[in-house]
Protein backbone atom coordinates (compact mmCIF):
# COMPACT_ATOMS: atom_id res chain seq x y z
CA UNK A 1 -25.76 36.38 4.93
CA UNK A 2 -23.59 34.39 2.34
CA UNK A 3 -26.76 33.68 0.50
CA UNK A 4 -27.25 37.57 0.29
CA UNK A 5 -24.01 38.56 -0.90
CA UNK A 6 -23.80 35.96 -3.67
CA UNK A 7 -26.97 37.23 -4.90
CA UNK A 8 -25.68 40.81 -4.63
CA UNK A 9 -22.78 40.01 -6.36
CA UNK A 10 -24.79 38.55 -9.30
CA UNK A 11 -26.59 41.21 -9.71
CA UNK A 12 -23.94 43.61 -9.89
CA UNK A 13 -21.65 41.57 -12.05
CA UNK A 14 -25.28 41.17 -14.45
CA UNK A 15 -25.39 44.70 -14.79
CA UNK A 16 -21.69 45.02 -15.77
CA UNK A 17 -21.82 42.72 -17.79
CA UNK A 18 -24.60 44.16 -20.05
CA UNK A 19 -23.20 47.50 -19.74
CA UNK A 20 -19.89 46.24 -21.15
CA UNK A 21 -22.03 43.67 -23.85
CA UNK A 22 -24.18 46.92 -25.16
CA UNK A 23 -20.94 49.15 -25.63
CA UNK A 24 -19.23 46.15 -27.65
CA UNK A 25 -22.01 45.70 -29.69
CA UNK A 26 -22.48 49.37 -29.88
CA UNK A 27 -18.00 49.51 -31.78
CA UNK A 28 -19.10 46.64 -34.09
CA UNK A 29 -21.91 48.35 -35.42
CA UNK A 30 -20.54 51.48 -36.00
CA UNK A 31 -17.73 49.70 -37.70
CA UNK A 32 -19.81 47.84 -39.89
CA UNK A 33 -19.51 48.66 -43.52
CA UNK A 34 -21.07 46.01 -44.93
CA UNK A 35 -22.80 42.65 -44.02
CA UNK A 36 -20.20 40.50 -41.92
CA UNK A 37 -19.80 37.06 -42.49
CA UNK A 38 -20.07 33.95 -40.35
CA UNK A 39 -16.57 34.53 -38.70
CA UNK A 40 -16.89 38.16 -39.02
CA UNK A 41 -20.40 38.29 -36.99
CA UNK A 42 -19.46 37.67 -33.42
CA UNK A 43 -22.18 39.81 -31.49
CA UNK A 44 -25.24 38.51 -33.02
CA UNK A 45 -23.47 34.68 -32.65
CA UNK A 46 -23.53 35.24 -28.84
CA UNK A 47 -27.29 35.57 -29.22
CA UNK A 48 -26.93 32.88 -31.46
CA UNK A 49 -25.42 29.99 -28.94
CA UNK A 50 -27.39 31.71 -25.92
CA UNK A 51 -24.29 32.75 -24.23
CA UNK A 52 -24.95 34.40 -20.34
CA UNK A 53 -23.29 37.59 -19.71
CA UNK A 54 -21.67 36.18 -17.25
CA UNK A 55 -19.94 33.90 -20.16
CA UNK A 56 -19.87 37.42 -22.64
CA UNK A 57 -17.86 38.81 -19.68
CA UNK A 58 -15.73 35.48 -18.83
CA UNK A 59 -14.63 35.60 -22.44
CA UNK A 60 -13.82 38.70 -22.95
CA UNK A 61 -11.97 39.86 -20.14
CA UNK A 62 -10.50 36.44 -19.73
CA UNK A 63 -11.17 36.61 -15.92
CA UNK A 64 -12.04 33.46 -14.28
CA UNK A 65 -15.18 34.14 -12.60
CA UNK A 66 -16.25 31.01 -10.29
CA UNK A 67 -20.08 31.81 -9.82
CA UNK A 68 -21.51 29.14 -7.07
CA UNK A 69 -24.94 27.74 -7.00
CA UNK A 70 -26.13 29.04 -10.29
CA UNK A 71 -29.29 28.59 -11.74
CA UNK A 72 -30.62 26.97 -14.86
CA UNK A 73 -34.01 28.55 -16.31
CA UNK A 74 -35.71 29.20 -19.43
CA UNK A 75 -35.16 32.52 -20.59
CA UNK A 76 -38.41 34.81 -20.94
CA UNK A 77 -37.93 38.11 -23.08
CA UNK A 78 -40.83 40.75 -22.80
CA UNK A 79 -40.41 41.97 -25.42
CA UNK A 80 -39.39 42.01 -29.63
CA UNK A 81 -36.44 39.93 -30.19
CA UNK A 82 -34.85 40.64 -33.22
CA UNK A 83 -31.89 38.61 -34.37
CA UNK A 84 -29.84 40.32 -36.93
CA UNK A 85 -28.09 37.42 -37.82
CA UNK A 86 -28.35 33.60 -38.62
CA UNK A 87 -30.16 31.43 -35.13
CA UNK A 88 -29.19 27.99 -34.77
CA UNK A 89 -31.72 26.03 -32.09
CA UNK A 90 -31.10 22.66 -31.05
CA UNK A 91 -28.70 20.91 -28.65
CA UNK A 92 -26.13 19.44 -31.35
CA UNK A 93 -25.48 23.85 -32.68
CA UNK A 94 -22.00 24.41 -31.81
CA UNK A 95 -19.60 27.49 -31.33
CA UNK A 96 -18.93 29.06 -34.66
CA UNK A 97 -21.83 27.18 -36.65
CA UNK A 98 -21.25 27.61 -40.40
CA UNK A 99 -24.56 29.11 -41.45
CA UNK A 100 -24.16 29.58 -45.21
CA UNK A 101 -27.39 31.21 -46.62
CA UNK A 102 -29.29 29.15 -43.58
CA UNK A 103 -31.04 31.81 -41.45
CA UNK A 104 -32.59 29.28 -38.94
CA UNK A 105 -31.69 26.32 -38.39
CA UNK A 106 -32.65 23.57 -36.55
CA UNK A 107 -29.79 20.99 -35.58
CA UNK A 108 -30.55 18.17 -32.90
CA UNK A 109 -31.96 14.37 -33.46
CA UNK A 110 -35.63 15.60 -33.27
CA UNK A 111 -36.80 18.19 -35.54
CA UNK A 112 -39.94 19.65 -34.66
CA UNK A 113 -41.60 23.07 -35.24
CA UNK A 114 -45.16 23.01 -33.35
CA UNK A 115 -47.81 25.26 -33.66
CA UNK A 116 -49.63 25.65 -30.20
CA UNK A 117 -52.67 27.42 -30.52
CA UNK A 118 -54.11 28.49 -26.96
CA UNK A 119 -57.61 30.05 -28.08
CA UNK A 120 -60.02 29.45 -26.12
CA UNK A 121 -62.82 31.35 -26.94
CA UNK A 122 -65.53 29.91 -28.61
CA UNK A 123 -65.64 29.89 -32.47
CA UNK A 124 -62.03 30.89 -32.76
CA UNK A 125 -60.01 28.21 -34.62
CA UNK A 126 -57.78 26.19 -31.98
CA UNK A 127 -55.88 23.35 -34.03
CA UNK A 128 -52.63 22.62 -33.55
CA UNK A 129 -50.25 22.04 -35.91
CA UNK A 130 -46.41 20.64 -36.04
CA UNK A 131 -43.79 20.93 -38.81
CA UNK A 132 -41.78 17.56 -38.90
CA UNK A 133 -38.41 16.66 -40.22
CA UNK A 134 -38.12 12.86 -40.43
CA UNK A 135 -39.86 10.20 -37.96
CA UNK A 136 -38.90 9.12 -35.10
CA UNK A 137 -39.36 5.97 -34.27
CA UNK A 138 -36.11 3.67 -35.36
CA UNK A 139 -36.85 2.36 -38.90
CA UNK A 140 -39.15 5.22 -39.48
CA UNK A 141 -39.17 7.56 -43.15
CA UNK A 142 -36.85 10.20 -44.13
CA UNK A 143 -39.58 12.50 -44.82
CA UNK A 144 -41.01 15.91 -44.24
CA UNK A 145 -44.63 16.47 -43.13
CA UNK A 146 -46.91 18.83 -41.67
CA UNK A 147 -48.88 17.00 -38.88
CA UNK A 148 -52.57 17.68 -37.74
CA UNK A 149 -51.60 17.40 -34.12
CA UNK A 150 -55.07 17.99 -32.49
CA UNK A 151 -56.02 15.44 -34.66
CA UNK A 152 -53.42 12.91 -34.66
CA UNK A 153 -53.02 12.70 -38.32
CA UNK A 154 -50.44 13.42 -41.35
CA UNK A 155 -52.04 14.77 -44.01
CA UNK A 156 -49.23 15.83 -46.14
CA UNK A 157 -45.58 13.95 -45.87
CA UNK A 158 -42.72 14.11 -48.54
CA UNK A 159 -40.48 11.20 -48.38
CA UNK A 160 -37.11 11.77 -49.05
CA UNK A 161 -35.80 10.86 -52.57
CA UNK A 162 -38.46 12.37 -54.40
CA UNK A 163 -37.58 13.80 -57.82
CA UNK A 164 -37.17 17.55 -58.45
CA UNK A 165 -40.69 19.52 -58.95
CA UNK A 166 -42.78 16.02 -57.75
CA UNK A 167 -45.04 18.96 -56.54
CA UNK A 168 -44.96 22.15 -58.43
CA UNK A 169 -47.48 25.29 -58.05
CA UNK A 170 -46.66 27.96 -60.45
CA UNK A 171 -47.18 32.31 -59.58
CA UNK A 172 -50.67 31.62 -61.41
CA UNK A 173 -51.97 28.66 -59.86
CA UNK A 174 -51.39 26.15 -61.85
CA UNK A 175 -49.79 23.01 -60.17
CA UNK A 176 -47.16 20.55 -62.14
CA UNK A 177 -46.37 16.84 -60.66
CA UNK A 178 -42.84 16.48 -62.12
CA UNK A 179 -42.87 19.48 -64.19
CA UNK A 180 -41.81 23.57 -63.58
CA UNK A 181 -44.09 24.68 -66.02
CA UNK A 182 -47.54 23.55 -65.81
CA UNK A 183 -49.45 24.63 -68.76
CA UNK A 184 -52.90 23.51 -67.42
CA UNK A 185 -54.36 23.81 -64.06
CA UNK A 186 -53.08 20.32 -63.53
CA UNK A 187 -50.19 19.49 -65.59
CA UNK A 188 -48.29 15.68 -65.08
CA UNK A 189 -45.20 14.82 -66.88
CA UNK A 190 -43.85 11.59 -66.63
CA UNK A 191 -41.70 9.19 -68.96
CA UNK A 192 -43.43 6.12 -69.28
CA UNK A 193 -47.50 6.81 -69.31
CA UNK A 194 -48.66 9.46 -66.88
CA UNK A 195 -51.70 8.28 -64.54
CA UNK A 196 -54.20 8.94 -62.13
CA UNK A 197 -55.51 6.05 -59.79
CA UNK A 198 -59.05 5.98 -58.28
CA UNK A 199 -58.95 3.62 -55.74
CA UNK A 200 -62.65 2.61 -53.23
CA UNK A 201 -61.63 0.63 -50.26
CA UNK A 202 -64.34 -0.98 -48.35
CA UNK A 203 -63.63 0.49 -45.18
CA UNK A 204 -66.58 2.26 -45.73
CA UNK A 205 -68.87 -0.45 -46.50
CA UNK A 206 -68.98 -0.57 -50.11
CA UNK A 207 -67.38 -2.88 -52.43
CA UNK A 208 -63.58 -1.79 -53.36
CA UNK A 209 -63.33 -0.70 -56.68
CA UNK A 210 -60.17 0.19 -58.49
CA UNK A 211 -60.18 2.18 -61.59
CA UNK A 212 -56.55 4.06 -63.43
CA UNK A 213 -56.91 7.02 -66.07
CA UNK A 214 -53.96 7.25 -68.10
CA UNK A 215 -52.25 7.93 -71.20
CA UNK A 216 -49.07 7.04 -73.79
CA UNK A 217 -48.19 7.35 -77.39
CA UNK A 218 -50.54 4.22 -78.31
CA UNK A 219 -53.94 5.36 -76.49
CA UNK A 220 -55.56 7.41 -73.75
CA UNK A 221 -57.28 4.91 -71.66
CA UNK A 222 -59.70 4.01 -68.47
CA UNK A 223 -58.36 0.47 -67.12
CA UNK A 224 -60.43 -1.62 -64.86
CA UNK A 225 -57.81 -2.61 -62.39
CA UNK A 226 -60.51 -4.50 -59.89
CA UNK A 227 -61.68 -6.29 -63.35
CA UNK A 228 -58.28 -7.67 -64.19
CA UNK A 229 -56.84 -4.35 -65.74
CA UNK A 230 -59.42 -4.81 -69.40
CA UNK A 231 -59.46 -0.93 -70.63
CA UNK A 232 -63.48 -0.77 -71.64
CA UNK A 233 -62.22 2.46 -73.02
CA UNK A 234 -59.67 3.65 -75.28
CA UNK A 235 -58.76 6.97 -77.49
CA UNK A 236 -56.39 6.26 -79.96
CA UNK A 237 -53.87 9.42 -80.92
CA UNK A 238 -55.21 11.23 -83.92
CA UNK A 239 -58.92 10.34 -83.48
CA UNK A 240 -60.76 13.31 -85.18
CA UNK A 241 -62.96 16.15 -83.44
CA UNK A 242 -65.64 14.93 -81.53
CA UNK A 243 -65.43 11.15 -82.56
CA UNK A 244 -67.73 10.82 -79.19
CA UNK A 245 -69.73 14.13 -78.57
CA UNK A 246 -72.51 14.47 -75.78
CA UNK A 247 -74.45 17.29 -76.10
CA UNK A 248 -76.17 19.23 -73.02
CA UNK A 249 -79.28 17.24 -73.86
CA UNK A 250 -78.22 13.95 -73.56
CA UNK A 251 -77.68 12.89 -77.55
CA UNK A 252 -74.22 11.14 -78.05
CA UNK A 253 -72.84 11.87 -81.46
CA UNK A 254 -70.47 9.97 -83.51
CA UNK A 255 -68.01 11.95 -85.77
CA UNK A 256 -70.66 14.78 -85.36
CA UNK A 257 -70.80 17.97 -82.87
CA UNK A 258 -74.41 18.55 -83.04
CA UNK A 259 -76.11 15.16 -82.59
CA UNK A 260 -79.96 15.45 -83.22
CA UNK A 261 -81.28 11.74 -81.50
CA UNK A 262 -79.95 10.18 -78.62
CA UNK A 263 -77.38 8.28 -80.64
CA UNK A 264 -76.49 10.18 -84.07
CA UNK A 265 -73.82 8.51 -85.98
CA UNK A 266 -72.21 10.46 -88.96
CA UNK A 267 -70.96 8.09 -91.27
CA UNK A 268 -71.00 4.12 -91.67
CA UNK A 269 -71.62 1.83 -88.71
CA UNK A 270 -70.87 -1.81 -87.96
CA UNK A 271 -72.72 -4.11 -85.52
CA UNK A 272 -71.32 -7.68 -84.74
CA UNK A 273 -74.12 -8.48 -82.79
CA UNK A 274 -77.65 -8.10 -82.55
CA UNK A 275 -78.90 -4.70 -82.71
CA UNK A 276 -81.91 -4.46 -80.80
CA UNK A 277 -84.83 -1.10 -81.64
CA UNK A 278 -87.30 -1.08 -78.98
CA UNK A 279 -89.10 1.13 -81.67
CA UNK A 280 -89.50 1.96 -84.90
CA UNK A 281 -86.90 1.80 -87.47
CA UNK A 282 -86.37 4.46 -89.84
CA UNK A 283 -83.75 4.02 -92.39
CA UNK A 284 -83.56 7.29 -94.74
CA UNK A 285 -81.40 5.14 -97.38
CA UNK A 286 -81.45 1.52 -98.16
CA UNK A 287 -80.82 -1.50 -95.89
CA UNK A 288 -78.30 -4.26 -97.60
CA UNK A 289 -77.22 -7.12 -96.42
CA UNK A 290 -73.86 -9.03 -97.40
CA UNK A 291 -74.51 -10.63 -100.34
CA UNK A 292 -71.28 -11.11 -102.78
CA UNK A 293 -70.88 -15.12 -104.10
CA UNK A 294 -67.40 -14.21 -103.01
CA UNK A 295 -68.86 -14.78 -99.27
CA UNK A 296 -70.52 -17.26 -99.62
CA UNK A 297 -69.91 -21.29 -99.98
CA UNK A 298 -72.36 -24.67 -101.31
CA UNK A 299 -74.70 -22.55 -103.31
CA UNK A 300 -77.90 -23.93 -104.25
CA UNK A 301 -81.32 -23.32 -105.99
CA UNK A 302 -84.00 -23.33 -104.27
CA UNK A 303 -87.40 -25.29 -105.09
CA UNK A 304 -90.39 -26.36 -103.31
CA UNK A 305 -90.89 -23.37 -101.22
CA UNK A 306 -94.85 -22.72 -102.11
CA UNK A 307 -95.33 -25.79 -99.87
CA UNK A 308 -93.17 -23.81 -96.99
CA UNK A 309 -95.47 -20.77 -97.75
CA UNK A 310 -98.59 -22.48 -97.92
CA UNK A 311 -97.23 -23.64 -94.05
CA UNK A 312 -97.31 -20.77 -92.52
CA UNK A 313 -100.23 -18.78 -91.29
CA UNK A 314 -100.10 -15.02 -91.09
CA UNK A 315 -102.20 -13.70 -88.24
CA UNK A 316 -103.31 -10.15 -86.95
CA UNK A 317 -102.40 -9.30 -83.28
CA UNK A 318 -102.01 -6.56 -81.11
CA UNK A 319 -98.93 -6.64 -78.73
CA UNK A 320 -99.26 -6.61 -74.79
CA UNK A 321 -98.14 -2.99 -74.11
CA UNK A 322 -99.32 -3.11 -70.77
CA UNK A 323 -97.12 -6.09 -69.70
CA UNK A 324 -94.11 -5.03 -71.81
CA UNK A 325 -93.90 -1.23 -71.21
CA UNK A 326 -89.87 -1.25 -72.18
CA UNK A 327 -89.87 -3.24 -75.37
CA UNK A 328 -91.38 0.10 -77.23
CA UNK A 329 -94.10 -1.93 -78.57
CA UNK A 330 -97.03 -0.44 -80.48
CA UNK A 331 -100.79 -0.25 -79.46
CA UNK A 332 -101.94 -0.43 -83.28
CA UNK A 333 -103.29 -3.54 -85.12
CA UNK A 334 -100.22 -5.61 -86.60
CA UNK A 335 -100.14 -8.36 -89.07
CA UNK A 336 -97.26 -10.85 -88.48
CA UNK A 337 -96.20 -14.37 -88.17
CA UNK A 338 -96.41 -16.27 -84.47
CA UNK A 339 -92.69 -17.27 -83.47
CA UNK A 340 -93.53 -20.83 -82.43
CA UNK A 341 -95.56 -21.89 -85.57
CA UNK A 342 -93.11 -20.66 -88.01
CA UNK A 343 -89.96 -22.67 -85.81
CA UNK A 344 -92.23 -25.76 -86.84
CA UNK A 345 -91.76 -24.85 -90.32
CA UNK A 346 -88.24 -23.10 -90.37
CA UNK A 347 -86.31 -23.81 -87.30
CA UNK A 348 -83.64 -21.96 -88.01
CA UNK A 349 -85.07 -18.56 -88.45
CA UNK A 350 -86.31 -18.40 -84.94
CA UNK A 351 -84.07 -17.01 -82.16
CA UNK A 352 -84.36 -16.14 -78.43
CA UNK A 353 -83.24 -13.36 -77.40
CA UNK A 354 -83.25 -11.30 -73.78
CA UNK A 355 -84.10 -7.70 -73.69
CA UNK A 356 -81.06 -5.44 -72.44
CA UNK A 357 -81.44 -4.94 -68.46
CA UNK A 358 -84.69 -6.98 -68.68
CA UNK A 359 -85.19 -10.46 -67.07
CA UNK A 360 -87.35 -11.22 -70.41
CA UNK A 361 -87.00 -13.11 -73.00
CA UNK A 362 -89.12 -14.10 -75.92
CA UNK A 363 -88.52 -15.37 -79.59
CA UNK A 364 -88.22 -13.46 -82.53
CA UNK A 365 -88.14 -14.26 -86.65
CA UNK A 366 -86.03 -13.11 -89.09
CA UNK A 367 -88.46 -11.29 -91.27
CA UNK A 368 -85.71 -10.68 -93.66
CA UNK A 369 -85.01 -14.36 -94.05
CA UNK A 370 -88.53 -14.89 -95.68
CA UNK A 371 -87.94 -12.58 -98.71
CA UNK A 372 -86.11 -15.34 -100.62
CA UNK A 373 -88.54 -17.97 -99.59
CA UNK A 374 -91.22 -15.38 -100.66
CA UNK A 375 -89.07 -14.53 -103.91
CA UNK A 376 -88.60 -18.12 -104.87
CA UNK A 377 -92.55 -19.31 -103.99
CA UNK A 378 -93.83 -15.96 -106.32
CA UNK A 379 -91.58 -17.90 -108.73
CA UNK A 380 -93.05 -21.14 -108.92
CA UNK A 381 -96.64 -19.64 -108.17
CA UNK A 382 -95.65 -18.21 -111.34
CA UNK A 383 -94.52 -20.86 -113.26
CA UNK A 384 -97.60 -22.49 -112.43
CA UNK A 385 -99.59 -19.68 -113.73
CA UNK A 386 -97.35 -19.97 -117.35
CA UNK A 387 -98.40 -23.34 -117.40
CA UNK A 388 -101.93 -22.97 -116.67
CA UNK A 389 -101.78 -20.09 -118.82
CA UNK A 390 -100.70 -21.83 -122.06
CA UNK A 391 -102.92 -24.39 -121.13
CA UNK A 392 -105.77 -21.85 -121.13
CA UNK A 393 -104.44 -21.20 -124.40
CA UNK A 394 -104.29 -24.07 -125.81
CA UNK A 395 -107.69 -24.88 -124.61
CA UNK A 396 -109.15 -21.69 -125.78
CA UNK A 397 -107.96 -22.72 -129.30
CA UNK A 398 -109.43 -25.99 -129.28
CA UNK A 399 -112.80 -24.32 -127.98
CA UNK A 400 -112.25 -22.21 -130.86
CA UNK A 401 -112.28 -25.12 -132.99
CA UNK A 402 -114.75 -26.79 -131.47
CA UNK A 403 -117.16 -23.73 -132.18
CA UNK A 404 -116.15 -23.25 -135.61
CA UNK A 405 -116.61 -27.08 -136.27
CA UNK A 406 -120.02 -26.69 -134.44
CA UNK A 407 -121.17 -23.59 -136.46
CA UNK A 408 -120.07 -26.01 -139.61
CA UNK A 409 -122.36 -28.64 -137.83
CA UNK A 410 -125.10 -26.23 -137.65
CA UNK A 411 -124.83 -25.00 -140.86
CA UNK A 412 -124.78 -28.60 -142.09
CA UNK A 413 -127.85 -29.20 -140.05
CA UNK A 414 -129.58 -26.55 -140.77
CA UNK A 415 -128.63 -27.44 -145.04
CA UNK A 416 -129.86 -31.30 -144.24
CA UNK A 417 -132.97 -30.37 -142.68
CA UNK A 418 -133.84 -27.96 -145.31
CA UNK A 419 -133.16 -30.60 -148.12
CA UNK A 420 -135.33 -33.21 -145.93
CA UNK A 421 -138.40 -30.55 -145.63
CA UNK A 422 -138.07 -30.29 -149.59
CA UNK A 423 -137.52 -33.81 -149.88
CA UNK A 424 -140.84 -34.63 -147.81
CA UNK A 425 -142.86 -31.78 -150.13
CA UNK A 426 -142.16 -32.72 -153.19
CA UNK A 427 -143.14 -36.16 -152.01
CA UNK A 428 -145.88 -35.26 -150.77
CA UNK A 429 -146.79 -33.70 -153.74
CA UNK A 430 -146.14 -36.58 -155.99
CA UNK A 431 -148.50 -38.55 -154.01
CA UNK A 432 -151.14 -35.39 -154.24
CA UNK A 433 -150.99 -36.36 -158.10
CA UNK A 434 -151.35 -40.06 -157.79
C-alpha cells in the first residue's frame, strides 16, 4: 500500500509540475522582446542541465519536497525536441554555463560524437563513424579526428598547433595548404620552399623509394631522397617557353613547341660525352670540331704518315643485323676499316664502348681522326709526285737532247755514207780507166 501511494503521489506531483513548467514558459515567451541572453534565458537552461520537474517545482516554489526511492533512467522523448537555446552535454556542464556564441557544447574528459548506423538491410551503407576531440590514452595528441569506427582506423586527425588555413577549401573548390585564397585547384604557400613528398614503403613488397617535388627562388626541383637527396632534375626561374616540350607523339623538343623527331633541339647543343646514333647521321650544316692553337699545347708537324696509310687495309663488309637488331645497323654493302687491325697501327684511335641498356660492347675508330693522317699522307704522296715529276722533266729534256743529238748523228751518217758511196765510185772509176 505505501508502495502505491508513493507512486500516486509522483504522478500527481509530475503532472503539476508540468502544468506549472508549461505556464512559466508560456509568461517568458510572451514577454520576450528580443533574444535573451545567457542569464536572461532561464527556461530553455532547465532543458539545458536536464533538470526533473520535480527539481523545476523544488526551485521554484522553494518547497522541500523529500521524494523516496526515486529512480534514475535515461530519458526517451517520442518525439521532435527542439532546443531554443544553447545545450551543454557532458558531466563537467554546470548551472548557469556561459555559452557565448557556443550552441552545443560538449564539456567532460572524453569528447566523443559517434555515428551509429543500425542498417541492416542489404546494400544499404552501415559504417560507423565517431567525431573525436583529443586521445585518450595518457600521453596521447591534442588533436581532432574523424574515426572510421567499423574499421578501426583514423583517416583524418588535426593535431593541435597547426597554423591558421593548414587546410583551406575555397566556395569554388579550390583547396589552399596555408593559404585563404587558393588560386589553383591546389594552391601551397609556405616560407621556405613549398613541397610535396612521395614516399613507397615496402610494406607492400616493393623496394621503398623516396622521391620530394619542390620549389624556391633558385630552382623548381625533383630530389632523390632514397639516392642521397641528388636533384636529377632542375628548372631554373626564368627558363624560356617550352625549354623541354613533349608533344602528344612522343618527340621531346628543346627551346621548340613543335618538335618534328624524337629529340628536336632548337639552337646549339653540347655533349661532354660520347654521343652515340644507332643510325644515320644527318647534319643539315657543317660538323666542326675544336680547333683554335689557343687550345691546344706541344704542336708538331707531322711526317711519315704514307707508311701509316700504306698500314692499313680498307675492307668491304656487311654488318650482322640479325645479331645486333638495336645498334640500327644497315643491311647494305659498307666499306670501312676493321677495329682491331687499325689499334695495331694507331692505338689510340680505337675505343670500347657499351651500347646504352645493352650488355654489348664492341670497338669503334675515330673516323674523324684519320683525316689529318689522310691530309698529311696526300701531302707527301704529293711531294713525291713533284719530285718524280721534275724528274720526268728533266728526263724528258735530256731525251730531247738525246734525239736531237741522234737526228744530228743520223744526219751525219747519212752525209758520211753518202761521201763513202762517192768516194768508192769515183774510185772505182779511176781504176775503170787504168
Amino acid at each position: 500500500m505505501k508502495t502505491t501511494s508513493t507512486t500516486l503521489f509522483r504522478c500527481i506531483l509530475f503532472l503539476c509540475s508540468m502544468v506549472f513548467y508549461d505556464s512559466f514558459s508560456q509568461n517568458i515567451k510572451k514577454s520576450q522582446k528580443k533574444p535573451k541572453t545567457d542569464d536572461q534565458y532561464v527556461v530553455p537552461k532547465v532543458y539545458a542541465q536536464r533538470k526533473s520537474p520535480e527539481q523545476f517545482l523544488k526551485d521554484q516554489l522553494g518547497q522541500k519536497i523529500e521524494l523516496k526511492e526515486r529512480s534514475i533512467a535515461d530519458q526517451v522523448i517520442a518525439d521532435d525536441l527542439i532546443v531554443q537555446g544553447s545545450e551543454c552535454v557532458g558531466i563537467d556542464c554546470v548551472n548557469n554555463e556561459s555559452f557565448g556564441f557556443n550552441t552545443i557544447r560538449l564539456k567532460e574528459n572524453n569528447l566523443r560524437i559517434t555515428f551509429d548506423d543500425t542498417s541492416v538491410s542489404s546494400g544499404f551503407p552501415a559504417n560507423d563513424w565517431e567525431l573525436e576531440a583529443n586521445e585518450s590514452a595518457n600521453g596521447g595528441n591534442n588533436s581532432f579526428a574523424i574515426n572510421d569506427v567499423t574499421g578501426a582506423k583514423v583517416p583524418f586527425k588535426i593535431i593541435a598547433g597547426a597554423p591558421t588555413n593548414s587546410f583551406f577549401m575555397g566556395s569554388n573548390g579550390k583547396i589552399g595548404l596555408q593559404t585563404a585564397t587558393p588560386v589553383l585547384d591546389v594552391h601551397m604557400n609556405t616560407n621556405n620552399t613549398p613541397a610535396i613528398r612521395l614516399e613507397q614503403n615496402s610494406s607492400g613488397g616493393f623496394t621503398s623509394q623516396t622521391w620530394d617535388m619542390a620549389g624556391n627562388e633558385a630552382n623548381f626541383f625533383v630530389r632523390d631522397v632514397t639516392g642521397g637527396s641528388r636533384l636529377p632534375f632542375r628548372i631554373r626561374p626564368g627558363a624560356p617557353t617550352s625549354s623541354i616540350d613533349i608533344a602528344a607523339s612522343g618527340n621531346v623538343g628543346i627551346g621548340i613547341a613543335s618538335p618534328q623527331t624524337r629529340l628536336h633541339v632548337k639552337g646549339m647543343g653540347f655533349f661532354e660525352d660520347t654521343l652515340y646514333v644507332a643510325g644515320a647521321l644527318m647534319p643539315g650544316g657543317s660538323m666542326v670540331t675544336p680547333s683554335d692553337m689557343k687550345l691546344k699545347r706541344n704542336i708538331m708537324d707531322m711526317s711519315s704518315m704514307s707508311k701509316i696509310i700504306s698500314s692499313l687495309s680498307p675492307k668491304t663488309f656487311y654488318y650482322k643485323t640479325d645479331e645486333y637488331p638495336r645498334l640500327g645497323f644497315s643491311n647494305t654493302l659498307q666499306y670501312g676499316l676493321i677495329a682491331q687491325e687499325v689499334e695495331k697501327v694507331l692505338p689510340s684511335f680505337v675505343s670500347p664502348t657499351r651500347f646504352p641498356g645493352e650488355n654489348t660492347s664492341f670497338k669503334t675508330v675515330n673516323y674523324v681522326g684519320l683525316i689529318p693522317i689522310l691530309l698529311q699522307g696526300m701531302k707527301e704522296q704529293i711531294a713525291v709526285n713533284e719530285q718524280q715529276k721534275a724528274e720526268i722533266e728533266d728526263l724528258k729534256a735530256k731525251l730531247a737532247q738525246y734525239e736531237a743529238l741522234n737526228t744530228r748523228l743520223e744526219r751525219l751518217e747519212a752525209v758520211l755514207n753518202k761521201e763513202a758511196i762517192l768516194s768508192k765510185e769515183e774510185k772505182d772509176k779511176k781504176a775503170d780507166k787504168k
